[in-house]
Protein backbone atom coordinates (compact mmCIF):
# COMPACT_ATOMS: atom_id res chain seq x y z
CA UNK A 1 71.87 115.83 75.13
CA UNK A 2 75.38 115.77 76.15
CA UNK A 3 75.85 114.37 79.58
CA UNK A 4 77.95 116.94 80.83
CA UNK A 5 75.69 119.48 79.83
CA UNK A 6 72.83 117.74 81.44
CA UNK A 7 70.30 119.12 83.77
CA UNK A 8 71.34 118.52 87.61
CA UNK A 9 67.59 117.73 88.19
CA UNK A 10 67.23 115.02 85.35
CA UNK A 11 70.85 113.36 86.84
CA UNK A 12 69.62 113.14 90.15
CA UNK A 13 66.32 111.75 89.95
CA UNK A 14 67.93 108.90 87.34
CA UNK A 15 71.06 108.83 90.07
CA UNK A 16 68.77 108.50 92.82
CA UNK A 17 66.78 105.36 91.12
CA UNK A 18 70.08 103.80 90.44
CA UNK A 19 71.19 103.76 94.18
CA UNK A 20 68.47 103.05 95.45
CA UNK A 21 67.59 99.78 93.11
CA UNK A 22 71.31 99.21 93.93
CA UNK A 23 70.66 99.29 97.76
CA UNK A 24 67.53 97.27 97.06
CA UNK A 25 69.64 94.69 95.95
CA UNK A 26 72.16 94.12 98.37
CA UNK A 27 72.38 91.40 100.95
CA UNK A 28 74.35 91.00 103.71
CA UNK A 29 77.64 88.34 103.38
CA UNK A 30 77.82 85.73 105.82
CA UNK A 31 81.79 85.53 106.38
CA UNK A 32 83.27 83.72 108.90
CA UNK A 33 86.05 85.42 111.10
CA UNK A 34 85.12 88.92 110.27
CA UNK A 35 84.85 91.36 112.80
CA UNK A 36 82.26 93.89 111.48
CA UNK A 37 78.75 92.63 113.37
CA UNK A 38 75.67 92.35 110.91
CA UNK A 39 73.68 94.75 112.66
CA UNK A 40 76.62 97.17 112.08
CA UNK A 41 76.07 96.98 108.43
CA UNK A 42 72.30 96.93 108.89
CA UNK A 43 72.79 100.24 110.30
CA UNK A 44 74.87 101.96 107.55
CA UNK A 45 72.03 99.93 105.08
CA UNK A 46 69.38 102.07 107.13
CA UNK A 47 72.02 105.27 106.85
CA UNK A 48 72.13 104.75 103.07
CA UNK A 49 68.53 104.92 102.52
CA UNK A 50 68.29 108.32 104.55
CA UNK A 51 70.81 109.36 102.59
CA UNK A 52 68.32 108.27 99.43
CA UNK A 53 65.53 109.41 101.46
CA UNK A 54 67.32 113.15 101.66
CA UNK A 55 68.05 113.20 97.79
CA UNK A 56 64.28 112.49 97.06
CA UNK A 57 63.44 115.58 99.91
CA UNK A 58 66.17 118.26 98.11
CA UNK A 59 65.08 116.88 94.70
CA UNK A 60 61.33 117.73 95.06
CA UNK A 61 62.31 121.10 96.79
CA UNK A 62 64.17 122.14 93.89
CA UNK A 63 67.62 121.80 95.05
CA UNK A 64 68.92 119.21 92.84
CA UNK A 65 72.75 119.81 93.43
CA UNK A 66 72.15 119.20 96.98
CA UNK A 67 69.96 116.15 96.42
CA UNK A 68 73.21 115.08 94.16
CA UNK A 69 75.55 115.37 97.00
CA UNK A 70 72.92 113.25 99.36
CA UNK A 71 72.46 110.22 96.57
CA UNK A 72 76.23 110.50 96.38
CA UNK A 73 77.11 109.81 99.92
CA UNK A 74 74.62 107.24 99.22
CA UNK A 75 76.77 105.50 96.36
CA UNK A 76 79.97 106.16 98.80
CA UNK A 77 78.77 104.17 101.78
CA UNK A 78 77.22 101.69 99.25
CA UNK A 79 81.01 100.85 97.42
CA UNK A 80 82.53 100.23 100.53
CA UNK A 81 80.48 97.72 102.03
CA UNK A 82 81.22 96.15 98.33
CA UNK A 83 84.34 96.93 98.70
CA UNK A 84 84.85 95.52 102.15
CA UNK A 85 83.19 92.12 101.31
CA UNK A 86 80.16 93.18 103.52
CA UNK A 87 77.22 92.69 101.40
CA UNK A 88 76.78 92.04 97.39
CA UNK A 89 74.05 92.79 94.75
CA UNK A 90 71.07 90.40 94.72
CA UNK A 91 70.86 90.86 91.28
């Protein structure tokens, strides 16, 4: 099946599994001389999984273009903690 063609529902329940296996994996860095506090990254590692949490909920109510948008902000807030050097894949 061609991707862009695909079913919203299949994408999101294999989107969802990605992110959250992704989150799964992640651990907190342990930098010196940074000023973002652990716990402030615990909480947007909490925020991402509610975020997952709300995909699965749209997902199994039939709304899978919402739970894409959810899993999404997911992915978003997972990149920039990559991004920022605040936690890396375990894996």
């Amino acid at each position: 099946m061609n991707e862009l063609n695909e079913d919203p529902t299949s994408r999101a329940r294999r989107y969802i599994a990605i992110t959250e296996m992704t989150l799964e994996n992640q651990r907190i860095e342990d930098r010196e001389n940074h000023t973002v506090l652990s716990e402030d990254v615990k909480k947007i590692l909490d925020t991402i999984q509610r975020y997952i949490n709300d995909a699965r909920y749209y997902l199994e109510h039939d709304k899978p273009t919402t739970a894409l948008a959810s899993v999404a902000y997911a992915e978003g807030l997972l990149d920039a903690l990559k991004f920022l050097k605040l936690s890396k894949s375990t894996t």
